[in-house]
N, C-alpha and C. Protein backbone atom coordinates (compact mmCIF):
# COMPACT_ATOMS: atom_id res chain seq x y z
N UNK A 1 6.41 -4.46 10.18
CA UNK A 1 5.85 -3.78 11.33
C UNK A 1 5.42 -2.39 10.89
N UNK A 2 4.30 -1.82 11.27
CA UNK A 2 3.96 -0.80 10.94
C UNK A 2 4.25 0.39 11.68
N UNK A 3 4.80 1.69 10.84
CA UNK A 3 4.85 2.63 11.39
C UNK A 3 4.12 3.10 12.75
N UNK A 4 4.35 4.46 13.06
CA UNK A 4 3.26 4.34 14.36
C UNK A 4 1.87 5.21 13.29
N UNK A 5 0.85 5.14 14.49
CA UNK A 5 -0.41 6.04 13.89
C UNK A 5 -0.22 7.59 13.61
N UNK A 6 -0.86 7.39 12.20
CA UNK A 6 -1.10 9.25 12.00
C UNK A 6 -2.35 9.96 13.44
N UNK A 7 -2.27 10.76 13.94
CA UNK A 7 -3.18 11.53 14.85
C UNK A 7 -3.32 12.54 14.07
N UNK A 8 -4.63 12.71 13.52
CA UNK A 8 -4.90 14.18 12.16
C UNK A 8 -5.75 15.52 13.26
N UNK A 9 -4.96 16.56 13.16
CA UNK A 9 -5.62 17.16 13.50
C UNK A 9 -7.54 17.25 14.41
N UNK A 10 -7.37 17.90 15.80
CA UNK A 10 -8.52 17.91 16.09
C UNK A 10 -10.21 18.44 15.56
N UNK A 11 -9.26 19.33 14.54
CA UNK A 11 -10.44 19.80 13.67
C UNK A 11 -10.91 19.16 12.49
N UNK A 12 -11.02 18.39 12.45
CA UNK A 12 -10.58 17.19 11.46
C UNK A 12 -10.64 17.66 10.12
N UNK A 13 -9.43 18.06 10.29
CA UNK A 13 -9.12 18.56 8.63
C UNK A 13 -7.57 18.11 8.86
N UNK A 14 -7.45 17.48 7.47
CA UNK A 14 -5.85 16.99 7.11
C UNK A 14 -5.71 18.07 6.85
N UNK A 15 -4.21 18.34 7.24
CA UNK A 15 -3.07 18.82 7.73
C UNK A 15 -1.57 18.68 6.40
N UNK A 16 -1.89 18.90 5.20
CA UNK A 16 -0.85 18.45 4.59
C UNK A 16 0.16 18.46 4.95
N UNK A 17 1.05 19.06 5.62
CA UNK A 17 2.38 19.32 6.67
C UNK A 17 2.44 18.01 7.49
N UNK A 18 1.33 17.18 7.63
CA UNK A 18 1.16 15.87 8.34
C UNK A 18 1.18 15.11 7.31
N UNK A 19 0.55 14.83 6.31
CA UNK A 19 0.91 14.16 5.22
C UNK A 19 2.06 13.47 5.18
N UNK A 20 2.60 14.88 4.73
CA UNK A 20 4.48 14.64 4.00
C UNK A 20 5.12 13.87 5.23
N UNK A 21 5.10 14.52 6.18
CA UNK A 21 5.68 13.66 7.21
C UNK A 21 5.65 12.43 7.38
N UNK A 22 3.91 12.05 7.29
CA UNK A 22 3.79 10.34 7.65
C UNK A 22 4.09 9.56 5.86
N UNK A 23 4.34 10.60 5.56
CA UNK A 23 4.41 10.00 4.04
C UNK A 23 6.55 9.28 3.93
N UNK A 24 6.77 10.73 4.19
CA UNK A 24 8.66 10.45 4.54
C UNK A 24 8.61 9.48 5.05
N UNK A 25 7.75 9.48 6.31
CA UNK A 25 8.80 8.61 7.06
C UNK A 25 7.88 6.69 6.90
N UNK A 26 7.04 6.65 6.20
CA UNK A 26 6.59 5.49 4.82
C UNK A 26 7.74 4.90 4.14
N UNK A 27 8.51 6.03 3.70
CA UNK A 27 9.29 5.55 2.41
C UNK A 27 10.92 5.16 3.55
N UNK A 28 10.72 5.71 4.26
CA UNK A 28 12.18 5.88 5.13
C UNK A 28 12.28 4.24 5.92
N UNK A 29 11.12 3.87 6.07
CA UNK A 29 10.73 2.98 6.99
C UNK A 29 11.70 1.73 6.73
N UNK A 30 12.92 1.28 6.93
CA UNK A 30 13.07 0.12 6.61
C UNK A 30 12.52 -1.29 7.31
N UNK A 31 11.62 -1.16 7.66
CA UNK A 31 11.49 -3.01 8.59
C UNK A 31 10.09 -2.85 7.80
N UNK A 32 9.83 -2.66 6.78
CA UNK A 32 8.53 -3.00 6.00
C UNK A 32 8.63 -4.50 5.82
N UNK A 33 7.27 -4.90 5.54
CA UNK A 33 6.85 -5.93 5.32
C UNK A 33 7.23 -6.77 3.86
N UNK A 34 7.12 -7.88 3.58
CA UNK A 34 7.43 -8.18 2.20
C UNK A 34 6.86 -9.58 1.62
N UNK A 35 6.46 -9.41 0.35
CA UNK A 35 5.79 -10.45 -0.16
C UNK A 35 7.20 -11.01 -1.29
N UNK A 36 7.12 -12.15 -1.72
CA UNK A 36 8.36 -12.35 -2.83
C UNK A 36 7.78 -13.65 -3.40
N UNK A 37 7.86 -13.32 -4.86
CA UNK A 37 6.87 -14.16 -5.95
C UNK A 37 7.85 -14.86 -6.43
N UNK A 38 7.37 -15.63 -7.42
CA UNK A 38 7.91 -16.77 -8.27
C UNK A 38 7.04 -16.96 -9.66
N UNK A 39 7.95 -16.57 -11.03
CA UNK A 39 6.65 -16.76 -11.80
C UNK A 39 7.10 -18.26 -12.22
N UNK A 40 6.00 -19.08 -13.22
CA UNK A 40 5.94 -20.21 -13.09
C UNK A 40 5.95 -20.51 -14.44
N UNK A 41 6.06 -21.62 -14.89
CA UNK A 41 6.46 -21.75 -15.98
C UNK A 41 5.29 -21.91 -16.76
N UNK A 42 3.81 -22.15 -16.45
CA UNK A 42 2.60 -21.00 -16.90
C UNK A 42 2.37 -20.26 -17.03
N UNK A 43 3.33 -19.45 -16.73
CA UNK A 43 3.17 -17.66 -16.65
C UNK A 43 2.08 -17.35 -15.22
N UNK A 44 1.97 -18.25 -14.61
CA UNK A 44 1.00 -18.06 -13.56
C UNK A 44 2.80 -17.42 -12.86
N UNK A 45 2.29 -17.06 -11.13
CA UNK A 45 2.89 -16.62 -10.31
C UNK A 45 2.36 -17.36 -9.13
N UNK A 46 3.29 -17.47 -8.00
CA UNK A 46 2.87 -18.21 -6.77
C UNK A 46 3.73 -17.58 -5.37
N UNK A 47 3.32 -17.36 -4.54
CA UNK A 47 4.03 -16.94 -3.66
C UNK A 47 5.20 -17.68 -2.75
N UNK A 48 5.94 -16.80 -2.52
CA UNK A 48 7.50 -17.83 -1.72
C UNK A 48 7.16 -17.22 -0.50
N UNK A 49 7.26 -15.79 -0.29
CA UNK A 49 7.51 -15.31 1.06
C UNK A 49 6.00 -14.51 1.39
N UNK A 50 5.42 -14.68 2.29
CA UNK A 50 4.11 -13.96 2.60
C UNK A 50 4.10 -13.57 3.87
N UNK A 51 4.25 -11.92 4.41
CA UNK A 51 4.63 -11.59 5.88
C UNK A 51 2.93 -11.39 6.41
N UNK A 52 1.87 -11.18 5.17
CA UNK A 52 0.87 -10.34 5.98
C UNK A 52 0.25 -11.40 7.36
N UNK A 53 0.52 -12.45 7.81
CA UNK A 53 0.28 -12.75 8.99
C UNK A 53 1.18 -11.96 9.80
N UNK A 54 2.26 -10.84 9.34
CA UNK A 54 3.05 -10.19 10.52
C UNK A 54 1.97 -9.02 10.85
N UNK A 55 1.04 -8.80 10.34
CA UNK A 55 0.44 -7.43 10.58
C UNK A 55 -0.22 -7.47 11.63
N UNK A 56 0.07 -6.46 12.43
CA UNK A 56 -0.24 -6.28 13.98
C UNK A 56 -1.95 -5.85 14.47
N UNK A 57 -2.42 -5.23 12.80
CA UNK A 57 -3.73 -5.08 13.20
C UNK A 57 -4.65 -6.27 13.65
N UNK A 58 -5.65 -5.86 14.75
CA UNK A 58 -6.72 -6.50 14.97
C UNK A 58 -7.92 -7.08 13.94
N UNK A 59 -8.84 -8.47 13.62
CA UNK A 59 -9.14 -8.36 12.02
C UNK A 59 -10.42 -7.26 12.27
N UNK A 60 -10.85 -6.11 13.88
CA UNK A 60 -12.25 -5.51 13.99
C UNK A 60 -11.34 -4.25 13.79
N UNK A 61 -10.03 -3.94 14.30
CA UNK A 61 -9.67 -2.37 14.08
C UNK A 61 -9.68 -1.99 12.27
N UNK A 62 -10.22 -0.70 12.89
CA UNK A 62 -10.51 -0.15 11.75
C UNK A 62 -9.59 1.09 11.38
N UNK A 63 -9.80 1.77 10.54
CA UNK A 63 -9.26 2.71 9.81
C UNK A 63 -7.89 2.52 9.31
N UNK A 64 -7.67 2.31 8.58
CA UNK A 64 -6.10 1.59 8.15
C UNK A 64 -6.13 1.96 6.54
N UNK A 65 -4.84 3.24 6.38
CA UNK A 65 -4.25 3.64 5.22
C UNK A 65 -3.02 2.52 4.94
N UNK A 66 -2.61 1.88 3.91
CA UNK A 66 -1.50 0.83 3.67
C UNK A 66 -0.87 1.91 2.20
N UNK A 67 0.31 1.33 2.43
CA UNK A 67 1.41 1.26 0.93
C UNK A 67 1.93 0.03 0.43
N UNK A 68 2.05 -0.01 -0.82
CA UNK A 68 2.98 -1.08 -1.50
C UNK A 68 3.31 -0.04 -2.21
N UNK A 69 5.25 -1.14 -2.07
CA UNK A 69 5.99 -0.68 -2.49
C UNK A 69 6.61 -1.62 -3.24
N UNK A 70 7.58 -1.34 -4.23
CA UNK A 70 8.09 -2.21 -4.77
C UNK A 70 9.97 -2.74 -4.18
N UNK A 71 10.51 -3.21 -4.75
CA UNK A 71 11.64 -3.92 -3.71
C UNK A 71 12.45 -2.70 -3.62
N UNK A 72 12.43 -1.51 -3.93
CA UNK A 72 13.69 -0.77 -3.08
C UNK A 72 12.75 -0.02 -1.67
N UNK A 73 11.39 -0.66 -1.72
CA UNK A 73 10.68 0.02 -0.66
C UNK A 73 11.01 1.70 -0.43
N UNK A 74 11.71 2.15 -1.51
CA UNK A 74 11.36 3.57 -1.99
C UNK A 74 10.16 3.97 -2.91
N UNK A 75 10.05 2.95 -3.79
CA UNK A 75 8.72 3.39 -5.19
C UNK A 75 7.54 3.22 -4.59
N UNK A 76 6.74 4.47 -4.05
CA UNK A 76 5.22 3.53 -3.99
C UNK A 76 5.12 3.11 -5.23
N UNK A 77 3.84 2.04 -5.20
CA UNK A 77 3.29 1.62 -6.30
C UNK A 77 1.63 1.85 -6.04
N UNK A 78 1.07 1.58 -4.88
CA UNK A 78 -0.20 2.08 -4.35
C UNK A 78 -0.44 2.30 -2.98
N UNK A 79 -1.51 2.98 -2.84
CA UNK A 79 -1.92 3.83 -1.91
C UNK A 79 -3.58 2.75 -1.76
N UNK A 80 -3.93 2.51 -0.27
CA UNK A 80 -5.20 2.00 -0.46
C UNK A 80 -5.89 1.95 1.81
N UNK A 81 -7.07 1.56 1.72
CA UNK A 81 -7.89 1.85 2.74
C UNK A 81 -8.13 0.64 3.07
N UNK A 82 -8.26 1.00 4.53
CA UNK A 82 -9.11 -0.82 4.60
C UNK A 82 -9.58 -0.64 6.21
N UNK A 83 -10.85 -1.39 6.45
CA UNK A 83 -11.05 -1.78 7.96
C UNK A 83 -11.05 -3.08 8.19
N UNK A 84 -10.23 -4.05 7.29
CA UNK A 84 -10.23 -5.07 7.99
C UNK A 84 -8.69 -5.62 7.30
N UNK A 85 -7.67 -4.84 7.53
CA UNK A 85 -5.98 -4.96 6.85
C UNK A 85 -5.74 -6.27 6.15
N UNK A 86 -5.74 -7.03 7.11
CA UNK A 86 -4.68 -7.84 6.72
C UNK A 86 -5.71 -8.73 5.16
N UNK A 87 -6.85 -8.84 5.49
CA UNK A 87 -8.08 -9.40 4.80
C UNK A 87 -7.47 -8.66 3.37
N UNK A 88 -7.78 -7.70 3.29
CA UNK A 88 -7.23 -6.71 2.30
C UNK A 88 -6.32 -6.55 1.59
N UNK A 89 -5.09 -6.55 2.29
CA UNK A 89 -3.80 -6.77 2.05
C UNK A 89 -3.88 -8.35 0.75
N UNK A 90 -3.62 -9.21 1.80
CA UNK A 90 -4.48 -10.58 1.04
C UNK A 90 -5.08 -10.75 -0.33
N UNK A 91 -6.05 -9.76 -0.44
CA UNK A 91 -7.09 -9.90 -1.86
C UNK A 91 -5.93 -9.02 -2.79
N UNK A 92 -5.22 -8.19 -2.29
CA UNK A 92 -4.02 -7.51 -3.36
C UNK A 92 -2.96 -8.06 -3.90
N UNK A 93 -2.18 -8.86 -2.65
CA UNK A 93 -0.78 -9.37 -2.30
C UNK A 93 -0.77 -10.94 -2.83
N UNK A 94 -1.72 -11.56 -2.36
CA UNK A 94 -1.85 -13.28 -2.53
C UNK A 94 -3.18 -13.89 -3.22
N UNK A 95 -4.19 -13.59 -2.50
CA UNK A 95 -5.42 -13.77 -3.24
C UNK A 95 -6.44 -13.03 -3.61
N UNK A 96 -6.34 -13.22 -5.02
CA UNK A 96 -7.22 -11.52 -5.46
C UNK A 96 -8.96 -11.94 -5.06
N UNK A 97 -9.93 -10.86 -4.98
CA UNK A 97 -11.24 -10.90 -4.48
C UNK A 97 -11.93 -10.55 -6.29
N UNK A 98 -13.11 -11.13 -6.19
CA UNK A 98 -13.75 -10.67 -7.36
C UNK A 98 -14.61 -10.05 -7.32
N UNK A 99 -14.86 -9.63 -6.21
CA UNK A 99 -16.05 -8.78 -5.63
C UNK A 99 -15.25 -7.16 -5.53
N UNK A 100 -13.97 -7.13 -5.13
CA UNK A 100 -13.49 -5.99 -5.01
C UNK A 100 -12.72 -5.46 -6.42
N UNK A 101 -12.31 -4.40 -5.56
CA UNK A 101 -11.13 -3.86 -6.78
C UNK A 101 -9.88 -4.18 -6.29
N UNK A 102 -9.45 -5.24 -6.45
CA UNK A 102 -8.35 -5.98 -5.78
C UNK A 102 -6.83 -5.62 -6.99
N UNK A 103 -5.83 -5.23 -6.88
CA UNK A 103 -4.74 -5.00 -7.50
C UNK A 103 -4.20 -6.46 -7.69
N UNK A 104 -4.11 -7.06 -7.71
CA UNK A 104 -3.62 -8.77 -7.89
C UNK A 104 -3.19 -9.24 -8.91
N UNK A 105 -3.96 -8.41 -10.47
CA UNK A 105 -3.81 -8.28 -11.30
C UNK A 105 -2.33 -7.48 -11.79
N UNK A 106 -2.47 -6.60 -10.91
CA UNK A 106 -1.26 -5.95 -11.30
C UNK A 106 0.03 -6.10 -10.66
N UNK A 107 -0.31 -7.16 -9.62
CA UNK A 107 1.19 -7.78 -8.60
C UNK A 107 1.72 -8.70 -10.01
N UNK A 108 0.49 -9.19 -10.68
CA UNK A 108 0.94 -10.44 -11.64
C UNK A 108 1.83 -9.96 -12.78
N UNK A 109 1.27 -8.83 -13.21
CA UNK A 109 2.42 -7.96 -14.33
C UNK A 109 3.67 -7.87 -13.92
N UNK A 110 3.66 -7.32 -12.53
CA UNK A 110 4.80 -6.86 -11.84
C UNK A 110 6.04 -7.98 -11.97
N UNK A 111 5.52 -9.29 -11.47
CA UNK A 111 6.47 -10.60 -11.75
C UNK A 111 6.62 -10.65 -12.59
N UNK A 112 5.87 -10.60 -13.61
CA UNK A 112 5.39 -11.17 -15.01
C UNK A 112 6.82 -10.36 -15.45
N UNK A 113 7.21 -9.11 -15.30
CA UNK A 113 8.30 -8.15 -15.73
C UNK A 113 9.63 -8.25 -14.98
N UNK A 114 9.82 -8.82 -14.02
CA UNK A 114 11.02 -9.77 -13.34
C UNK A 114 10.82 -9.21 -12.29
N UNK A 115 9.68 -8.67 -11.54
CA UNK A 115 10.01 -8.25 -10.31
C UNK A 115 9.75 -9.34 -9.16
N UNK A 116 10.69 -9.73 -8.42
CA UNK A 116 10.26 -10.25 -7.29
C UNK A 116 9.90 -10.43 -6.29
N UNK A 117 10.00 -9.19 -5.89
CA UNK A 117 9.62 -8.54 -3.98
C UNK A 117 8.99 -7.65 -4.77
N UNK A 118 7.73 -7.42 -3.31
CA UNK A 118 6.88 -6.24 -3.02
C UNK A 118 6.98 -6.08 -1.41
N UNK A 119 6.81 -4.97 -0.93
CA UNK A 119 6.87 -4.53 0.39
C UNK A 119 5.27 -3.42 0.65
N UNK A 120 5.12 -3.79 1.76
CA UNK A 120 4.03 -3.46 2.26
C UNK A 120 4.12 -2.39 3.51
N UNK A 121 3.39 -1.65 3.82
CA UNK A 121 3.75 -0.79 5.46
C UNK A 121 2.10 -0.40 5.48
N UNK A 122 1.95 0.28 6.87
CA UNK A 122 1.00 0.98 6.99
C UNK A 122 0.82 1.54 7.96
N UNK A 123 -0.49 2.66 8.42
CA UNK A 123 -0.46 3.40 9.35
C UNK A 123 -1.76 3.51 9.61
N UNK A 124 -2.21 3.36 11.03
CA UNK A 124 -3.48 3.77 11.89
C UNK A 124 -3.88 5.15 11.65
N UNK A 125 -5.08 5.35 11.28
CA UNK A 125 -5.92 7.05 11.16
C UNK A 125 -6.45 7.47 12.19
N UNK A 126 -5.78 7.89 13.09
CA UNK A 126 -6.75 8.65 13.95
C UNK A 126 -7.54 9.81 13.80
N UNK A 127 -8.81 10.13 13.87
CA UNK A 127 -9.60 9.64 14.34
C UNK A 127 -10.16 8.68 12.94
N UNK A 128 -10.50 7.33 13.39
CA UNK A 128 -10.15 6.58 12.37
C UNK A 128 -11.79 6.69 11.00
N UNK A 129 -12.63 7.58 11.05
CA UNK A 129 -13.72 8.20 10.78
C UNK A 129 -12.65 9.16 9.42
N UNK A 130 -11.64 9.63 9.42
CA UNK A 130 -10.59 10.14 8.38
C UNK A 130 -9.93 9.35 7.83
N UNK A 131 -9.95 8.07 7.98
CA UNK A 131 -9.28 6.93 6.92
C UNK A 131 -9.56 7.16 5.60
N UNK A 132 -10.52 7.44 5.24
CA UNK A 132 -11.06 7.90 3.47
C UNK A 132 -10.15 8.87 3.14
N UNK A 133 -10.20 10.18 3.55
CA UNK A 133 -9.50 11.45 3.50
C UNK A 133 -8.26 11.33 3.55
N UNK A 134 -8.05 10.75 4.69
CA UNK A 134 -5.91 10.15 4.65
C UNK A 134 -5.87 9.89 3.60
N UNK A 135 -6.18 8.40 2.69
CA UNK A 135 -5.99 7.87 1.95
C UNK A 135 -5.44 8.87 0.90
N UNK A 136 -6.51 9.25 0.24
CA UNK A 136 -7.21 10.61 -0.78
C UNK A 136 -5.69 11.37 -0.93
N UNK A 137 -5.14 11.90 0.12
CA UNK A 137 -4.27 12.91 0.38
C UNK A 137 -2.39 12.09 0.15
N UNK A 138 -2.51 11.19 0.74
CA UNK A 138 -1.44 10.21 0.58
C UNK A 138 -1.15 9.75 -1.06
N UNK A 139 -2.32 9.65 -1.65
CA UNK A 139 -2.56 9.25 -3.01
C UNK A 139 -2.01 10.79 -3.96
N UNK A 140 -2.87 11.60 -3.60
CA UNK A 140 -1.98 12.95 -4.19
C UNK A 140 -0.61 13.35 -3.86
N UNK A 141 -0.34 13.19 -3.02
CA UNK A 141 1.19 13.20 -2.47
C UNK A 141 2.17 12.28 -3.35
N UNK A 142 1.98 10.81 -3.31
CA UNK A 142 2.64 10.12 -3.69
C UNK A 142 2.22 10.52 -5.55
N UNK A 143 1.14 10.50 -6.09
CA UNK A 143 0.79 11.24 -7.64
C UNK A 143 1.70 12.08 -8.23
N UNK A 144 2.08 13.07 -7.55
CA UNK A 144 2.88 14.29 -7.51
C UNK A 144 4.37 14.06 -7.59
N UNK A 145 4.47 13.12 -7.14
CA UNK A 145 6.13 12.73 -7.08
C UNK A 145 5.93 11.45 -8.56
N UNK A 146 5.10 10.96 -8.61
CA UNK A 146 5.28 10.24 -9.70
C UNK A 146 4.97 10.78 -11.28
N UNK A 147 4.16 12.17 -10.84
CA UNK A 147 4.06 12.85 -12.44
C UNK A 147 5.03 13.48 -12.70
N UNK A 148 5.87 14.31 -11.37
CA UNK A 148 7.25 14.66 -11.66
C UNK A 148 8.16 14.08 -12.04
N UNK A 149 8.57 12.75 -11.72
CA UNK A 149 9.25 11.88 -11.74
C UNK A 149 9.20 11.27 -13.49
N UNK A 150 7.71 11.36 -13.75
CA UNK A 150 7.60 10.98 -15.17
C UNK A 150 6.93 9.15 -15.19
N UNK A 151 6.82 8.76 -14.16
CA UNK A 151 6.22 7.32 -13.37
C UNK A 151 5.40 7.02 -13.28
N UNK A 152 3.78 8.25 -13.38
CA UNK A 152 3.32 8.03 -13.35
C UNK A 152 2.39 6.82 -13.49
N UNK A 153 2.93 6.13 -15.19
CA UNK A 153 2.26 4.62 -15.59
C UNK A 153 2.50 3.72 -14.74
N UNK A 154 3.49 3.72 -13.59
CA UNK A 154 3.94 2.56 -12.82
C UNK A 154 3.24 3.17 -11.18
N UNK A 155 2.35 4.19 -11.18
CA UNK A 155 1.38 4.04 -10.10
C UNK A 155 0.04 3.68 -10.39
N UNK A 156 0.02 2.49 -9.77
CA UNK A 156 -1.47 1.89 -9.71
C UNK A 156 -2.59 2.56 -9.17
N UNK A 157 -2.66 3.71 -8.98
CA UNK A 157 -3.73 4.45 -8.23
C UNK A 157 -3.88 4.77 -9.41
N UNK A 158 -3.65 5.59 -10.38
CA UNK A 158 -3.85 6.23 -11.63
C UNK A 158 -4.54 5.46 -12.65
N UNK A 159 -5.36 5.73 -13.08
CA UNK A 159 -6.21 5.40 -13.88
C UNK A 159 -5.60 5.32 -15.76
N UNK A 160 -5.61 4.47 -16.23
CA UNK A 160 -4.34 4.98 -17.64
C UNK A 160 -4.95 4.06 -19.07
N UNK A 161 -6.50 4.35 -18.93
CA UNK A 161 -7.30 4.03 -19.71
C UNK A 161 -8.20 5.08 -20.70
């Protein structure tokens, strides 16, 4: 179930002080969503548990910042945008897109390395015209804790080519 909506400032300028907040309370969130893999004795992977039919978005509402997390649903792992969620979610979580820049690839490492749960959350942008910008800002936020941290290689937003 997803958090409630960020409301960003009327001047539409993010608010980093809003950030951190909708960011805390991301990581705080326990009733996140969860995917849970199985790798196979191909080294392929297949899914056991798949919640994104729990996602409450509409498939026309738009503006939608998401997280994955990994199973202590403390680690982000990525930060990403979408106006059509659950579609999205999907091309990351279960079936990757070849048209996009779909992470799917990197759920597969993730098993591939014994992980078995991923957890998912997300949050409405109001005014949803700042979904890009949320994103952007959420991504530096969560960056920051992972270059401190020294983690960086294990956030998928980061580029490590």
């Amino acid at each position: 179930m997803a958090i409630s909506s960020i409301n960003l400032s009327s001047a539409k300028t993010i608010v980093l002080t809003e950030i951190k907040t909708h960011a805390t309370s991301v990581i705080n969130n326990t009733n996140k969503l969860k995917m849970t893999y199985k790798l196979n004795t191909d080294n392929t992977i297949s899914t056991v548990t798949n919640e994104i039919s729990s996602v409450t978005a509409k498939t026309d509402e738009k503006g939608f910042v998401y997280f994955i997390f990994d199973s202590t649903g403390t680690f982000c792992l990525y930060v990403g945008k979408s106006n059509n969620l659950r579609k999205r979610l999907g091309e990351h979580l279960d079936k990757p897109s070849s048209t996009t820049r779909s992470k799917y690839n990197e759920v597969v490492k993730y098993v591939r390395n014994g992980g078995t749960t991923l957890l998912f959350d997300y949050l409405k942008v109001d005014p949803e015209e700042l979904y890009g910008a949320a994103e952007g800002q959420f991504i530096s936020f969560f960056e920051e804790i992972h270059i401190a941290n020294g983690t960086e290689k294990r956030f998928w937003n980061i580029r490590h080519d």
